[in-house]
C-alpha atoms as a PDB file:
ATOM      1  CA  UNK A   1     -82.454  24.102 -31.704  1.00  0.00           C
ATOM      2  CA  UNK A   2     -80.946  21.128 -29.696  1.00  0.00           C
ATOM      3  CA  UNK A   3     -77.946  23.006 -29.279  1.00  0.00           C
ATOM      4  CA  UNK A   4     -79.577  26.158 -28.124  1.00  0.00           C
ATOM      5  CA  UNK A   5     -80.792  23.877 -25.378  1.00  0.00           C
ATOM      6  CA  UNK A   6     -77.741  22.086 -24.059  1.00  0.00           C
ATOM      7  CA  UNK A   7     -76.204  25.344 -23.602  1.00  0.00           C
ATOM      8  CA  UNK A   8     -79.245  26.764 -21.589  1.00  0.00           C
ATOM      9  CA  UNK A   9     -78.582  23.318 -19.930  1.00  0.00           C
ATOM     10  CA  UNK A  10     -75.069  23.850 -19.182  1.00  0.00           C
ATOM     11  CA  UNK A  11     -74.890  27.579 -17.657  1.00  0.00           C
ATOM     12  CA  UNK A  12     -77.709  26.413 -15.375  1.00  0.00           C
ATOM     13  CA  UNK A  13     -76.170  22.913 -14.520  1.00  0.00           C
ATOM     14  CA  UNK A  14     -79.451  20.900 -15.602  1.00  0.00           C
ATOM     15  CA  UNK A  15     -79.074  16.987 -15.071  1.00  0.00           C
ATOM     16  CA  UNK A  16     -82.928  16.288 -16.518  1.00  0.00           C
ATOM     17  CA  UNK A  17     -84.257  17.756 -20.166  1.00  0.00           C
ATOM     18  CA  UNK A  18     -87.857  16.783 -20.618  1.00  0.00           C
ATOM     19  CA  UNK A  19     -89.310  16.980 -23.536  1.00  0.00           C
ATOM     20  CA  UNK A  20     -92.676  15.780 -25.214  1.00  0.00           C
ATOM     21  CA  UNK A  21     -93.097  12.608 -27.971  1.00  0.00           C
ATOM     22  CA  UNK A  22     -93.743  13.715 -31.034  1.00  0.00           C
ATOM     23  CA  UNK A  23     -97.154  11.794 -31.846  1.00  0.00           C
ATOM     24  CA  UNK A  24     -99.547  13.568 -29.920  1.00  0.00           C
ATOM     25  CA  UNK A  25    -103.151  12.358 -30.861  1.00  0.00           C
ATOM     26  CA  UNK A  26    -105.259  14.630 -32.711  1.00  0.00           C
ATOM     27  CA  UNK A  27    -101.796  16.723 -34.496  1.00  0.00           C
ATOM     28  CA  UNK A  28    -102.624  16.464 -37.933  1.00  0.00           C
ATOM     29  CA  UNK A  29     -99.511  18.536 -39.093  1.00  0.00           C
ATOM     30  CA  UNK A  30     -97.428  15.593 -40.319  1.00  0.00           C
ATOM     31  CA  UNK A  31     -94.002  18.338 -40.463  1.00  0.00           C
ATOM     32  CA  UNK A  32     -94.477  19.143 -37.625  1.00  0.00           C
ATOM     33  CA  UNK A  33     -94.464  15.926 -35.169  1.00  0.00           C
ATOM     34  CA  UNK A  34     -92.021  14.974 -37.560  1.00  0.00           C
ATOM     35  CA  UNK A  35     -89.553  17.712 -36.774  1.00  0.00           C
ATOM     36  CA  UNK A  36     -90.372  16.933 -33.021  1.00  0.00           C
ATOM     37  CA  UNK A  37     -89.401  13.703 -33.941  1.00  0.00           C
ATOM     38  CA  UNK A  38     -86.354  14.499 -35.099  1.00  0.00           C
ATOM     39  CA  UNK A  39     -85.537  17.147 -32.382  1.00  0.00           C
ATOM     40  CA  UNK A  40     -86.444  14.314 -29.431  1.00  0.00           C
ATOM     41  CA  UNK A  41     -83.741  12.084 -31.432  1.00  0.00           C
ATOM     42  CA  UNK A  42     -81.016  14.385 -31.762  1.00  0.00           C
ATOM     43  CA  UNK A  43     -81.353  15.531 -27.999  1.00  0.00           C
ATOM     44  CA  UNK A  44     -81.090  12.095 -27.230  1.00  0.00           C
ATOM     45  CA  UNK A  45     -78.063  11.687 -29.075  1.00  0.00           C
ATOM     46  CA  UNK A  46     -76.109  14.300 -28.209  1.00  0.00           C
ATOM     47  CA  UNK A  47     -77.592  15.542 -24.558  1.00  0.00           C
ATOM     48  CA  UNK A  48     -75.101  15.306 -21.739  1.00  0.00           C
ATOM     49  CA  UNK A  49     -77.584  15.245 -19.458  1.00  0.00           C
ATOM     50  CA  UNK A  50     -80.542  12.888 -18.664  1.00  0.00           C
ATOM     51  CA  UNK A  51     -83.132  13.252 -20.882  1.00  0.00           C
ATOM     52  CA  UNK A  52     -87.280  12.308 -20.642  1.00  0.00           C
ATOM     53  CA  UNK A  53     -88.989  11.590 -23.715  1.00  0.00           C
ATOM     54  CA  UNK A  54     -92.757  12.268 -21.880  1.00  0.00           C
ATOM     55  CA  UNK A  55     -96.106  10.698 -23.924  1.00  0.00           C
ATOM     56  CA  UNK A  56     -98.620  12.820 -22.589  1.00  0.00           C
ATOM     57  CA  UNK A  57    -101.874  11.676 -22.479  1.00  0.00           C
ATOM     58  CA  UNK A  58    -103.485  14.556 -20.187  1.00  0.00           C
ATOM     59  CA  UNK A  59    -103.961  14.726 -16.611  1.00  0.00           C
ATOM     60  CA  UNK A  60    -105.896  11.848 -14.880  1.00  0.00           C
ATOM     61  CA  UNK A  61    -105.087  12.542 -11.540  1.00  0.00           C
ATOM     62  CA  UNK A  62    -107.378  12.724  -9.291  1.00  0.00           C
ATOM     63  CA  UNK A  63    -108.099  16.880  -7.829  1.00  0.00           C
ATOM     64  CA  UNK A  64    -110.375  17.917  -5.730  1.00  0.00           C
ATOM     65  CA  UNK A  65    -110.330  21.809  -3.827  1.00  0.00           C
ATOM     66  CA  UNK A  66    -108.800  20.229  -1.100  1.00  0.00           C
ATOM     67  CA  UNK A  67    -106.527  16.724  -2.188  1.00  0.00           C
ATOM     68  CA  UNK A  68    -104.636  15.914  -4.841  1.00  0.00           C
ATOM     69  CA  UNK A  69    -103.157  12.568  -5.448  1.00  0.00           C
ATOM     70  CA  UNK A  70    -101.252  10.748  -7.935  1.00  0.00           C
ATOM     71  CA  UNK A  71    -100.555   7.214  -8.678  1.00  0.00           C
ATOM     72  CA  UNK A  72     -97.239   6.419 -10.206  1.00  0.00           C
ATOM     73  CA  UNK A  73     -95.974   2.964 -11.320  1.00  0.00           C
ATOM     74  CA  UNK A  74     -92.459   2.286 -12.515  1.00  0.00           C
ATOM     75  CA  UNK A  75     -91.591  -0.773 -14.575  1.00  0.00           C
ATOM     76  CA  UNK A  76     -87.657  -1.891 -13.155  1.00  0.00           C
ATOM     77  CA  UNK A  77     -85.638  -4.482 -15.295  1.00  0.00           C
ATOM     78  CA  UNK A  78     -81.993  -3.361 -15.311  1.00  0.00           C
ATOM     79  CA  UNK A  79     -79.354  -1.069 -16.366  1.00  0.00           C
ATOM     80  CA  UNK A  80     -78.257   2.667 -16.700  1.00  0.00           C
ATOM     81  CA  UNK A  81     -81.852   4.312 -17.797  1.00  0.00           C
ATOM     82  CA  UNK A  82     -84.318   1.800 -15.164  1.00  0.00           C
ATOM     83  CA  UNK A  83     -81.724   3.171 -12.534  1.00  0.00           C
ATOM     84  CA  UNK A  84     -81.905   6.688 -12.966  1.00  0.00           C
ATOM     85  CA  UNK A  85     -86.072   6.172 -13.463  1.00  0.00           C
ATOM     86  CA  UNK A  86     -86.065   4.639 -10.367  1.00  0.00           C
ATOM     87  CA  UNK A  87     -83.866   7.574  -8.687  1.00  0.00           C
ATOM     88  CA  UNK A  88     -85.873   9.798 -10.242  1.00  0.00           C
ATOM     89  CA  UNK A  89     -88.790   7.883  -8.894  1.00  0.00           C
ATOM     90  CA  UNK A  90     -87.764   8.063  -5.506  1.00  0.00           C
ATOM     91  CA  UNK A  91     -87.700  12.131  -5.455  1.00  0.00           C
ATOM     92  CA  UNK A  92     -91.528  12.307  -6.428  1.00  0.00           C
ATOM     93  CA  UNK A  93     -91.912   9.958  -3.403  1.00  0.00           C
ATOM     94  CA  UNK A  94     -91.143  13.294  -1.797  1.00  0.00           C
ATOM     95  CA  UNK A  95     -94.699  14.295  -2.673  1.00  0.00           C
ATOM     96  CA  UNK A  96     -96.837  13.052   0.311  1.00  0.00           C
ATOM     97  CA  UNK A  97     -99.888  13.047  -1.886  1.00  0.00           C
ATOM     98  CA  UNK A  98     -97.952  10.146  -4.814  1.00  0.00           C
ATOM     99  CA  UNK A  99     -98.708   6.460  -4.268  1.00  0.00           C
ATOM    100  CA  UNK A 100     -95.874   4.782  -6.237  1.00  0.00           C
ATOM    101  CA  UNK A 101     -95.733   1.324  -7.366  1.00  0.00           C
ATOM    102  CA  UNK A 102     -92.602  -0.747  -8.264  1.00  0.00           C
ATOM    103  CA  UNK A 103     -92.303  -3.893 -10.360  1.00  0.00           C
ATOM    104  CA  UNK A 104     -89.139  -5.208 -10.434  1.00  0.00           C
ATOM    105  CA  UNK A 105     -89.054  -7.947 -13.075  1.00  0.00           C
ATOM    106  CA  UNK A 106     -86.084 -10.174 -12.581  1.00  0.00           C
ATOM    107  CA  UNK A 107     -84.949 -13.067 -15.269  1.00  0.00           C
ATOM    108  CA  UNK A 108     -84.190 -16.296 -13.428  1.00  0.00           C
ATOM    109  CA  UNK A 109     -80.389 -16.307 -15.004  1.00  0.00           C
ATOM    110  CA  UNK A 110     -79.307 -12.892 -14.820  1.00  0.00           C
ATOM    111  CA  UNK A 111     -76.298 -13.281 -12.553  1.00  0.00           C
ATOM    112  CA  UNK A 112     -75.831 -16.425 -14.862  1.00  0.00           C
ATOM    113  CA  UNK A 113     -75.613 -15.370 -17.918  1.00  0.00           C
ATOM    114  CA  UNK A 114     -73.113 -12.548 -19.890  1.00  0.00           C
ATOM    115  CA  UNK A 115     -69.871 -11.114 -19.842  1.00  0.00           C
ATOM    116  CA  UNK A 116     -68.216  -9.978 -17.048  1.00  0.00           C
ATOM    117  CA  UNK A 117     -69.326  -6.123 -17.338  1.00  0.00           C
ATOM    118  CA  UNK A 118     -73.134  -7.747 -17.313  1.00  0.00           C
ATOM    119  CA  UNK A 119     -72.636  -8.881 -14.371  1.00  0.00           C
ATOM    120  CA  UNK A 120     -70.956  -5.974 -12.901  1.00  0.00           C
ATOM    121  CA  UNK A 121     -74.285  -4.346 -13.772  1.00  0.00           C
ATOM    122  CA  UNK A 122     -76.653  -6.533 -12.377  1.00  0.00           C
ATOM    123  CA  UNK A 123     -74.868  -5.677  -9.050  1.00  0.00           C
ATOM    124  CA  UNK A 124     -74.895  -2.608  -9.656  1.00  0.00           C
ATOM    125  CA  UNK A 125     -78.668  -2.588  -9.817  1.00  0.00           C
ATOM    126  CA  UNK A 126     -78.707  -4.672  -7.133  1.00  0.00           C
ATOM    127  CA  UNK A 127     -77.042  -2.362  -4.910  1.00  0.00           C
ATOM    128  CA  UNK A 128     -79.514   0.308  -5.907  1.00  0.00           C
ATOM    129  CA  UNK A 129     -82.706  -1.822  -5.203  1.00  0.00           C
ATOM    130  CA  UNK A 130     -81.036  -2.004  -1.585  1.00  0.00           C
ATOM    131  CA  UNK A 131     -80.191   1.586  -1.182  1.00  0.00           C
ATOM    132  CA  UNK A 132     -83.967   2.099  -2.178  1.00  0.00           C
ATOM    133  CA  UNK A 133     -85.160  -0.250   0.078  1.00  0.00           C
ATOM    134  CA  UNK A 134     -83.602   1.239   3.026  1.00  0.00           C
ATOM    135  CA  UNK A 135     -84.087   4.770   2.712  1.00  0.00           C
ATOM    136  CA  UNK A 136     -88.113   3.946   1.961  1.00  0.00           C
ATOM    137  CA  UNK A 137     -88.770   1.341   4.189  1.00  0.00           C
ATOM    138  CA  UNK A 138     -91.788   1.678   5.787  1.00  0.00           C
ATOM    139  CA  UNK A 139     -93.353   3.811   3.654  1.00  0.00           C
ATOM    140  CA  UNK A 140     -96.947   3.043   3.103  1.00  0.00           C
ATOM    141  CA  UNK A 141     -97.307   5.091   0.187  1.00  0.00           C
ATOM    142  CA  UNK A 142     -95.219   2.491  -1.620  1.00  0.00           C
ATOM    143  CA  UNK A 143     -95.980  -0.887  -2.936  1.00  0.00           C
ATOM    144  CA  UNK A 144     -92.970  -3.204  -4.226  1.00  0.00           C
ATOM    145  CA  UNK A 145     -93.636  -6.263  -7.017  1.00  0.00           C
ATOM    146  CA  UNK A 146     -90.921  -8.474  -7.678  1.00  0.00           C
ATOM    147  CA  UNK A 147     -91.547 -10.793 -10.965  1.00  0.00           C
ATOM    148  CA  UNK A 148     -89.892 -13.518 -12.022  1.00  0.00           C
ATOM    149  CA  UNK A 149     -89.431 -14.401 -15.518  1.00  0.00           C
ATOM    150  CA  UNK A 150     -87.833 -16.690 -18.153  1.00  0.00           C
ATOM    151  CA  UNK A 151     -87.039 -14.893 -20.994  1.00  0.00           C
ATOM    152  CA  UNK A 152     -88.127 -11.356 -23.177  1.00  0.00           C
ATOM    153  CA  UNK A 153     -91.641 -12.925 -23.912  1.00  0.00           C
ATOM    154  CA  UNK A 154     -92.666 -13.308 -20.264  1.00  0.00           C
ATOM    155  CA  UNK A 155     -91.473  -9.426 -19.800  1.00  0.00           C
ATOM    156  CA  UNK A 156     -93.731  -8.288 -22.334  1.00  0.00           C
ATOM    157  CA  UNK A 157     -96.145 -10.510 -21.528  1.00  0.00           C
ATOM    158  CA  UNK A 158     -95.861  -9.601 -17.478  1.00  0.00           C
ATOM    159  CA  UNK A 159     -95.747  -6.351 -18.284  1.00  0.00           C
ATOM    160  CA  UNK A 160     -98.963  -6.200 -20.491  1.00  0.00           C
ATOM    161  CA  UNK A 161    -100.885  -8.127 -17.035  1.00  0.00           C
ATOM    162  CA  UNK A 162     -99.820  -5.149 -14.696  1.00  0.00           C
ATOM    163  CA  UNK A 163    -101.833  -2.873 -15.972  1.00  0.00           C
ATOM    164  CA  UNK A 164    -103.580  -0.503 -13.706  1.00  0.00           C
ATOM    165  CA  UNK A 165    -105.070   2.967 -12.811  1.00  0.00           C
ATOM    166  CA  UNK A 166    -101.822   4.637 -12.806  1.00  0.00           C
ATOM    167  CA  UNK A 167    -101.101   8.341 -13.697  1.00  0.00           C
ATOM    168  CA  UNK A 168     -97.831   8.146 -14.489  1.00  0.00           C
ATOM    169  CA  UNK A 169     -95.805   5.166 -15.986  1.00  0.00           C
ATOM    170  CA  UNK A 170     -92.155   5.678 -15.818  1.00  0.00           C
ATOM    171  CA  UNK A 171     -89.533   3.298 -17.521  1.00  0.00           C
ATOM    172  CA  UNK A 172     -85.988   3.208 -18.797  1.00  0.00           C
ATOM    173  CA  UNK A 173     -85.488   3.527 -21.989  1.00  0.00           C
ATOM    174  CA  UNK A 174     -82.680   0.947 -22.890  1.00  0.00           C
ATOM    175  CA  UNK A 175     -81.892  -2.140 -21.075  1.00  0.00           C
ATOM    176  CA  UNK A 176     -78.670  -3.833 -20.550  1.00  0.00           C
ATOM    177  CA  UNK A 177     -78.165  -7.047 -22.380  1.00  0.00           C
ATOM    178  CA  UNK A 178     -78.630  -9.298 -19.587  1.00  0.00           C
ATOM    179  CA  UNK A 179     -81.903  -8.081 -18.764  1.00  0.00           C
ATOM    180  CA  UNK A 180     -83.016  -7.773 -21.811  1.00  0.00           C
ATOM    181  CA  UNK A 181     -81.854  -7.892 -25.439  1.00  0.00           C
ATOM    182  CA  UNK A 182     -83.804  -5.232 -27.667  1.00  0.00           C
ATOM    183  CA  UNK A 183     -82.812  -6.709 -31.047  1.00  0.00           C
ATOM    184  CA  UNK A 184     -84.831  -9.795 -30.073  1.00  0.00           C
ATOM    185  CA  UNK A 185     -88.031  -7.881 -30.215  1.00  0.00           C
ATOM    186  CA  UNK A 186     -86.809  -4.542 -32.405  1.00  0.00           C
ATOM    187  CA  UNK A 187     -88.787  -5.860 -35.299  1.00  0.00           C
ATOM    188  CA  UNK A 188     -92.328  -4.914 -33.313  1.00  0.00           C
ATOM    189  CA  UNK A 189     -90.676  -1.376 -32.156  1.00  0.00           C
ATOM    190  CA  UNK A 190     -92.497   1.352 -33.792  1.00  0.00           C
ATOM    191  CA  UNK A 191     -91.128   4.478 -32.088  1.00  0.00           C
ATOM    192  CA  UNK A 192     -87.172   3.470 -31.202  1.00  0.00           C
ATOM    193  CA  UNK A 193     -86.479   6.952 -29.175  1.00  0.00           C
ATOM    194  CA  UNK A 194     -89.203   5.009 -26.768  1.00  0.00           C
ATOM    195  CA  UNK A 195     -87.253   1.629 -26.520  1.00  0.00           C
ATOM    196  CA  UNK A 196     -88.867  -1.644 -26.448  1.00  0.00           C
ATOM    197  CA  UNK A 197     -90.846  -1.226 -23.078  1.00  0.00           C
ATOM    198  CA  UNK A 198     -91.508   2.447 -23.649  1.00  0.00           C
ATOM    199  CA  UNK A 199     -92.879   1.723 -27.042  1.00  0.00           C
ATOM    200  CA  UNK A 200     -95.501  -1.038 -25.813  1.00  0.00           C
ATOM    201  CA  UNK A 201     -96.308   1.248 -22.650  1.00  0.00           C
ATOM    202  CA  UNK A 202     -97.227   4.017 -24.883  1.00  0.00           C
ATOM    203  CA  UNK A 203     -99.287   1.856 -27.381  1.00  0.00           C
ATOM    204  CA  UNK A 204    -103.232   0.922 -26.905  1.00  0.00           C
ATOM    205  CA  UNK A 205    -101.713  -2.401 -25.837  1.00  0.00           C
ATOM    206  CA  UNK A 206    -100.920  -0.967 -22.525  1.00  0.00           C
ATOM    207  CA  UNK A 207    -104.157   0.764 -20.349  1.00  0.00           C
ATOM    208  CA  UNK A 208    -105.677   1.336 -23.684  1.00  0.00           C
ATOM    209  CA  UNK A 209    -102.963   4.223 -24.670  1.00  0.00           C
ATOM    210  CA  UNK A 210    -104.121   6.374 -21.986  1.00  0.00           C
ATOM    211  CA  UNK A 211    -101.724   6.439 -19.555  1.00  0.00           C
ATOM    212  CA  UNK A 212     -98.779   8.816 -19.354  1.00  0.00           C
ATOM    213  CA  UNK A 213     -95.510   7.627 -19.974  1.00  0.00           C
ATOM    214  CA  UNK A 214     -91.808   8.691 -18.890  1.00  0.00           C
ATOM    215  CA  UNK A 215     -88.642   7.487 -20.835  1.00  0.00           C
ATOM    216  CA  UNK A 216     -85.912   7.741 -19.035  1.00  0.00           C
ATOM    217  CA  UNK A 217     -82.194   7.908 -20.775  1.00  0.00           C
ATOM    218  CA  UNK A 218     -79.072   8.185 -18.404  1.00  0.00           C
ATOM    219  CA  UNK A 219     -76.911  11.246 -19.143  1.00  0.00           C
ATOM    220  CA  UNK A 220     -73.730  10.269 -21.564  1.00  0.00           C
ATOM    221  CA  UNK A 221     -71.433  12.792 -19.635  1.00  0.00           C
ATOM    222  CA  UNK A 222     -72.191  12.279 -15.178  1.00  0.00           C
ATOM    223  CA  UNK A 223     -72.075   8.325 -16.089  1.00  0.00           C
ATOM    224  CA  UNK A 224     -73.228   7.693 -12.356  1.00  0.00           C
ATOM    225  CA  UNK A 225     -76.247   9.006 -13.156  1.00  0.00           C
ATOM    226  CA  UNK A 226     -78.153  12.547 -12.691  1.00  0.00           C
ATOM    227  CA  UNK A 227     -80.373  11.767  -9.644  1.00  0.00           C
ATOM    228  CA  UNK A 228     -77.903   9.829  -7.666  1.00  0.00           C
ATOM    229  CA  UNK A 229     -77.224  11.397  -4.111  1.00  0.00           C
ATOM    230  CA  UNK A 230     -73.325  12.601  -4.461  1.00  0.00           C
ATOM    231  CA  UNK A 231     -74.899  14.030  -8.026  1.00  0.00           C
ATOM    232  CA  UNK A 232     -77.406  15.800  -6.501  1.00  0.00           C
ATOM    233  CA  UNK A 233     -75.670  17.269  -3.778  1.00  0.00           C
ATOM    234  CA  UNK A 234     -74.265  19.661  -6.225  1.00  0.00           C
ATOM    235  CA  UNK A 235     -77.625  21.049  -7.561  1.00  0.00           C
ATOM    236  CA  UNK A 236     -78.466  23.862  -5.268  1.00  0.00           C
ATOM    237  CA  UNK A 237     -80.286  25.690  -7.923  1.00  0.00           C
ATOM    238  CA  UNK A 238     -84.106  26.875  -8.299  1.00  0.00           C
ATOM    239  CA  UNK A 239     -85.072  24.482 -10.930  1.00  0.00           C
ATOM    240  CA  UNK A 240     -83.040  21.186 -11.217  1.00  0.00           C
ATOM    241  CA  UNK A 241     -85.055  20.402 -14.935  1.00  0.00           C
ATOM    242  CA  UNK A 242     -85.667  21.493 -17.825  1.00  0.00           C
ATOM    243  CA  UNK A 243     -89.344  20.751 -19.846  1.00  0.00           C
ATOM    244  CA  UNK A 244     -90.015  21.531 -23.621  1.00  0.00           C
ATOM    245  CA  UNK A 245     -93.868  21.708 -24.247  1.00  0.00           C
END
């Protein structure tokens, strides 16, 4: 079925493929979420486009017959997938009824520390934060949070304290090793296609598992990323995204 889909993707020239996690509460049909599982992993795998694992949790926003609103938070802490959530990010800022929070979490050492392709990313992210910055300045329907941290505890920890009356919580879904290292924590990961922050977002430890979640994966094949400006130039089309429900 995957495949069926990246060719739909293709023809149309789709950068985004959401598609919905697997454990939805109150699916008793064991097969079934676990050949969603399975489907959510291999599109993952194999997608050459950006892909959004989305834990729905229903639609808290707040509607009336006249307003709508919706409060988005997105967590940033480096690399690939917390860039293209935060491009992404910045599109729904589009919407002049979305409040959007961002909390940057920074570790202390970060241009410290690593290789030099680590690095190179951390300026990379840098320069994206900046770009951000400057195209949204002003805007009062966005709040910035940067926090500082020592190590992979404190951004679990920090993470955990920022809870609030969000809608939508959108994260990467892997994180480069300078920002963080997943294998120090992938012992307490119970749903891997989420990554480590994904994982705890979408657990009762986060808002009582009630919030919606978006994991964000970069696409394998653009490499700069779907929702980056030159990308998006190209993608005069009707629908720039796919959803599974």
């Amino acid at each position: 079925m995957h495949e069926t889909l990246f060719r739909l993707a293709h023809d149309k020239l789709i950068p985004l493929i959401i598609i919905p996690f697997h454990d939805h509460h109150g699916t008793a049909d064991l097969s079934l979420t676990s050949a969603i599982r399975q489907f959510n992993i291999n599109v993952q795998k194999y997608s050459q486009c950006t892909v959004g694992i989305l834990v729905d949790r229903g639609s808290p926003c707040r509607v009336s017959l006249t307003h709508f609103s919706h409060n988005v938070a997105v967590f940033f802490i480096g690399g690939p997938d917390d860039r293209e959530s935060l491009a992404y990010a910045e599109r729904m800022l589009g919407n002049l009824d979305v409040q959007m929070t961002v909390l940057r979490i920074i570790l202390r050492n970060k241009l410290k520390a690593g290789n030099q392709e680590e690095r190179i990313e951390a300026k990379v992210d840098e320069s994206l934060v900046e770009d951000f910055w400057l195209r949204n300045r002003g805007n009062n329907r966005l709040s910035w949070l940067d926090i500082d941290v020592e190590d992979s505890v404190q951004v679990m920890r920090s993470i955990k304290n920022m809870e609030g009356d969000y809608d939508l919580v959108m994260v990467g879904r892997r994180h480069a090793e300078i920002s963080l290292r997943d294998e120090e924590m992938a012992e307490f990961v119970e749903h891997a296609e989420l990554g480590v922050i994904g994982d705890m977002l979408a657990s009762s430890d986060f808002c009582g598992g009630t919030v919606n979640v978006l994991v964000m994966q970069e696409s394998r094949e653009l490499g700069c990323g779907a929702f980056h400006r030159d990308w998006a130039k190209v993608l005069k089309k009707e629908s720039s995204f796919i959803a599974i429900h």
